[in-house]
Each structure stands twice: as C-alpha cells, then as structure tokens.
N, C-alpha and C. Protein backbone atom coordinates (compact mmCIF):
# COMPACT_ATOMS: atom_id res chain seq x y z
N UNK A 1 11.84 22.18 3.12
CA UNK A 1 10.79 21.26 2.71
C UNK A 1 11.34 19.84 2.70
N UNK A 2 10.45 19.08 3.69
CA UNK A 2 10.99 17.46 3.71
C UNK A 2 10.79 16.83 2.32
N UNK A 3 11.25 15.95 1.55
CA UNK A 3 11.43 15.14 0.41
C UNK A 3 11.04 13.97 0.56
N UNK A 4 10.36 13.43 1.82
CA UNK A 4 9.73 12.25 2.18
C UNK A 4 8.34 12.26 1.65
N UNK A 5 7.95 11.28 1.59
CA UNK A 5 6.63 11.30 0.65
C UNK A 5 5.64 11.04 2.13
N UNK A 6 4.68 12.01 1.90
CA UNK A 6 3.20 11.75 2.87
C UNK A 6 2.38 10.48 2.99
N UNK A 7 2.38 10.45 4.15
CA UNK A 7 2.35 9.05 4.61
C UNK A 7 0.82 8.81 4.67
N UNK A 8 -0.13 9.89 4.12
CA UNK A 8 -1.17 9.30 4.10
C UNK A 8 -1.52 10.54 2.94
N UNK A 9 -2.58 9.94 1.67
CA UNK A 9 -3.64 10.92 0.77
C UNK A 9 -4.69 10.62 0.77
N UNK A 10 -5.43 11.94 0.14
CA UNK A 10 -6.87 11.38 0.31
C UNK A 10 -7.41 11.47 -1.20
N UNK A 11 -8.45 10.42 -1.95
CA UNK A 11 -9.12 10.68 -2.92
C UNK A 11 -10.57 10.71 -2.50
N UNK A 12 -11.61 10.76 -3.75
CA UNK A 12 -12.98 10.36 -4.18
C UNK A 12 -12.71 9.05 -4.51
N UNK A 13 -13.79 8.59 -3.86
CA UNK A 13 -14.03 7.04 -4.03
C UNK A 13 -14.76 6.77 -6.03
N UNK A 14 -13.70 6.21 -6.24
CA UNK A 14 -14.75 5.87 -8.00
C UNK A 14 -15.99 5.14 -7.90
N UNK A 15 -16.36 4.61 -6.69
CA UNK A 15 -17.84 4.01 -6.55
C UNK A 15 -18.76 4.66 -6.19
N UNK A 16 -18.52 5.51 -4.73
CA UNK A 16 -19.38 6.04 -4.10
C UNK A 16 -19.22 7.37 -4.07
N UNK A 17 -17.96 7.91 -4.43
CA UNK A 17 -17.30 9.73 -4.44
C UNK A 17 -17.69 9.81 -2.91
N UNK A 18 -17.38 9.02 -2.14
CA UNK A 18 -16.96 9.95 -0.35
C UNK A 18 -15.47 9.82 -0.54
N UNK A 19 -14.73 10.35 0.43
CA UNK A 19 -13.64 10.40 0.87
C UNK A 19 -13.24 8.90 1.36
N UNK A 20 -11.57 8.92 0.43
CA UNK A 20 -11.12 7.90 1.16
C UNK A 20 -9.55 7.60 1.01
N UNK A 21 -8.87 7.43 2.51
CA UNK A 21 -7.72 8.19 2.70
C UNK A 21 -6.84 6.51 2.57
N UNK A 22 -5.80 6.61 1.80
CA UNK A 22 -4.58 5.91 1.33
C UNK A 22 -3.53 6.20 2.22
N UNK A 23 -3.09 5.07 3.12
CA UNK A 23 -1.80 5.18 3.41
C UNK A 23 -0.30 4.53 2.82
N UNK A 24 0.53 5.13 2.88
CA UNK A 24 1.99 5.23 2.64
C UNK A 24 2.33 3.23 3.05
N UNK A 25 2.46 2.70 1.91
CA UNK A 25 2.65 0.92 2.42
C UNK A 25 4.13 0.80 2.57
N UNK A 26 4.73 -0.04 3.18
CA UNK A 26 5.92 -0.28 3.51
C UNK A 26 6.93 -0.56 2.26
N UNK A 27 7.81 -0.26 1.76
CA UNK A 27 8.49 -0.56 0.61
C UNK A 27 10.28 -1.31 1.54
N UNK A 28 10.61 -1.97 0.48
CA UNK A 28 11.95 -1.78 0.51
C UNK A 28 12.99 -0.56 0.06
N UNK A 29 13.88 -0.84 0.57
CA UNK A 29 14.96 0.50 0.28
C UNK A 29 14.95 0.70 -1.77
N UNK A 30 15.40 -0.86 -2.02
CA UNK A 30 15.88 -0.57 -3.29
C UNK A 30 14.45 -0.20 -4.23
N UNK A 31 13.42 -0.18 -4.23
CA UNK A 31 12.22 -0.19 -4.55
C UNK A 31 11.64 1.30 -5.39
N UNK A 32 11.63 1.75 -6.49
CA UNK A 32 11.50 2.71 -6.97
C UNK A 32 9.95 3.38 -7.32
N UNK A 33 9.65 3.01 -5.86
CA UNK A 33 8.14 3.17 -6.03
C UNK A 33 7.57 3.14 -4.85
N UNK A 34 6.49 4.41 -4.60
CA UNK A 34 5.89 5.00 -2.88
C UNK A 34 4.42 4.52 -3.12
N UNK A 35 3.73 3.14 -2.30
CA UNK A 35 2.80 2.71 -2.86
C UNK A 35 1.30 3.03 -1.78
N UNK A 36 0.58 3.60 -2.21
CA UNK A 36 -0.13 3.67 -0.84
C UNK A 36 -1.76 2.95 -1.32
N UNK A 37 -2.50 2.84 -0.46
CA UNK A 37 -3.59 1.78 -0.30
C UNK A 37 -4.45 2.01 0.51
N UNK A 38 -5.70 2.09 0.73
CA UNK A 38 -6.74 2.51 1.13
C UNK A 38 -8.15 1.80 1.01
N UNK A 39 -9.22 1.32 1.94
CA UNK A 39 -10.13 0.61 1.59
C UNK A 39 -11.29 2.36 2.12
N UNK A 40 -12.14 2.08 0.99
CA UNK A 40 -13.70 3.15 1.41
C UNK A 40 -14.37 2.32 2.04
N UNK A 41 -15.37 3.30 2.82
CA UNK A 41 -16.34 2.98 3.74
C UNK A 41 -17.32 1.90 3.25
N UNK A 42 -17.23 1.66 1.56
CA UNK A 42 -18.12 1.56 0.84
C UNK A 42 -17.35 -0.37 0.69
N UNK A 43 -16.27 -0.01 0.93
CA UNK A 43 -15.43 -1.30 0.83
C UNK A 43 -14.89 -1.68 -0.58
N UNK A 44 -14.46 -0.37 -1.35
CA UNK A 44 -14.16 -0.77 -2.64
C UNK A 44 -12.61 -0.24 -2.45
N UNK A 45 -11.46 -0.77 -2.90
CA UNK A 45 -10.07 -0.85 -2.44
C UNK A 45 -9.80 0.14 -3.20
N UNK A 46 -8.65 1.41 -2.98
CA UNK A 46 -7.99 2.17 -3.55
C UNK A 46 -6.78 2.61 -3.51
N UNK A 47 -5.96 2.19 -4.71
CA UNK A 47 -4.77 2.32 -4.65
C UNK A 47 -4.09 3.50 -5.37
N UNK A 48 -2.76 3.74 -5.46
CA UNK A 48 -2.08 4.98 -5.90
C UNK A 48 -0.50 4.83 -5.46
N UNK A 49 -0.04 5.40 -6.47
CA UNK A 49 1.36 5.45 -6.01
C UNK A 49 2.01 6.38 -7.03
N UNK A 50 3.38 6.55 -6.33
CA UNK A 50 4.03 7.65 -7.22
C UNK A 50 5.55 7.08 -7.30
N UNK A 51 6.29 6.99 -8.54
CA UNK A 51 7.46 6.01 -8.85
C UNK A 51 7.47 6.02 -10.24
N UNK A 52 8.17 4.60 -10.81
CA UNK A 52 8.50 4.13 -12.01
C UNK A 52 6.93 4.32 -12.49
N UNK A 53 7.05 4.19 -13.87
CA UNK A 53 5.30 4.01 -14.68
C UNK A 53 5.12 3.11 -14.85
N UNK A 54 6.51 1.72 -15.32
CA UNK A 54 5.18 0.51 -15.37
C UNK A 54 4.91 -0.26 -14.16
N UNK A 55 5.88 0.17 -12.85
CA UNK A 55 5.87 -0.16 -11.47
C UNK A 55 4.77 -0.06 -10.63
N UNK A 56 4.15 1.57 -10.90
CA UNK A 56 2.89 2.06 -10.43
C UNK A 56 1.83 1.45 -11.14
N UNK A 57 1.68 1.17 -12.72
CA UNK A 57 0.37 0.75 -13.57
C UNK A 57 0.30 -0.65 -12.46
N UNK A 58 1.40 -1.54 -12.68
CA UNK A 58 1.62 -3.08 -12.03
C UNK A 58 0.65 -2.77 -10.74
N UNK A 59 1.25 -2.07 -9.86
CA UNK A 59 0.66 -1.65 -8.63
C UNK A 59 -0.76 -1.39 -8.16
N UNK A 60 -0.93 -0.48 -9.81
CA UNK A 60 -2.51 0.30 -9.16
C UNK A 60 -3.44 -1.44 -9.50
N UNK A 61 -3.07 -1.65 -10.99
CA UNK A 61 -3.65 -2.75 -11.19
C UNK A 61 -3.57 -4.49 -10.41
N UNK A 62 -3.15 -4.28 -9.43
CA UNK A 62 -2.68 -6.08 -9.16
C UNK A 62 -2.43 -5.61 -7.70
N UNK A 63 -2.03 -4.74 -7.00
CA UNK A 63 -1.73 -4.67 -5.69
C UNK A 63 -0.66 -4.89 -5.09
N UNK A 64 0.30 -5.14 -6.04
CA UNK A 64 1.84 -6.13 -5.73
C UNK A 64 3.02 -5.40 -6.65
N UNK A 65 3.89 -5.34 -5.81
CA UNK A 65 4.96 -4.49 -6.30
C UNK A 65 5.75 -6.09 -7.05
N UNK A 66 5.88 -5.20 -8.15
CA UNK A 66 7.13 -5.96 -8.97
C UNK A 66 9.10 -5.61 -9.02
N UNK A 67 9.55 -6.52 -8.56
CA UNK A 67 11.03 -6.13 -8.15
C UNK A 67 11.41 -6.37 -9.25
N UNK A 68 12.41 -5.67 -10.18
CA UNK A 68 12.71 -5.56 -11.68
C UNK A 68 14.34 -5.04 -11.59
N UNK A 69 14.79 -5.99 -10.16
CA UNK A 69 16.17 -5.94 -9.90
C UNK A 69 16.95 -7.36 -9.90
C-alpha cells in the first residue's frame, strides 16, 4: 500500500449537495500538511486537508498555508 496521499477526493457540496472533487495542491517538502481544493459546479469553493490541526483549520478557513518554520 502506497503512503502517498490521493491526489484527488470527492465531497457533497455544503450549498448544493452535488458532487465535488478536490485536488491534491502543490506543497513544499518541509510543509506538514496535504492541502486539496476544489470549486462546485455551483461555484462555491471547497477545501480539505489532512496534516497539522491548526495548519489544516488555517487552511480550510483562509486558503493559505501557514509556514510555522
């Protein structure tokens, strides 16, 4: 089993509940956090990530990774 994180997920949209698929965003190496991003059909932005907790809250909320190096 690969240990790389999937480069794309899918949720329910919190506006409209269709499908809407998040891809894997580019990070740096030192970066303790897999951030992915997704716009719905509906055009409401959706984010997610899996990492540090206040790295990801920063993330889901603001869109911007915080470097805390």
């Amino acid at each position: 089993m690969s240990n790389k994180p999937s480069r794309t997920l899918t949720f329910k949209c919190a506006k409209c509940t269709k499908s809407v698929q998040v891809f894997l965003q580019k990070v740096s190496a030192c970066s303790h956090i897999q951030p992915y991003q997704g716009i719905c059909s509906c055009g409401e932005i959706r984010r997610h990530a899996t990492g540090g907790k206040d790295v990801v809250a920063s993330f889901v909320a603001t869109g911007e990774i915080d470097h805390h190096h």
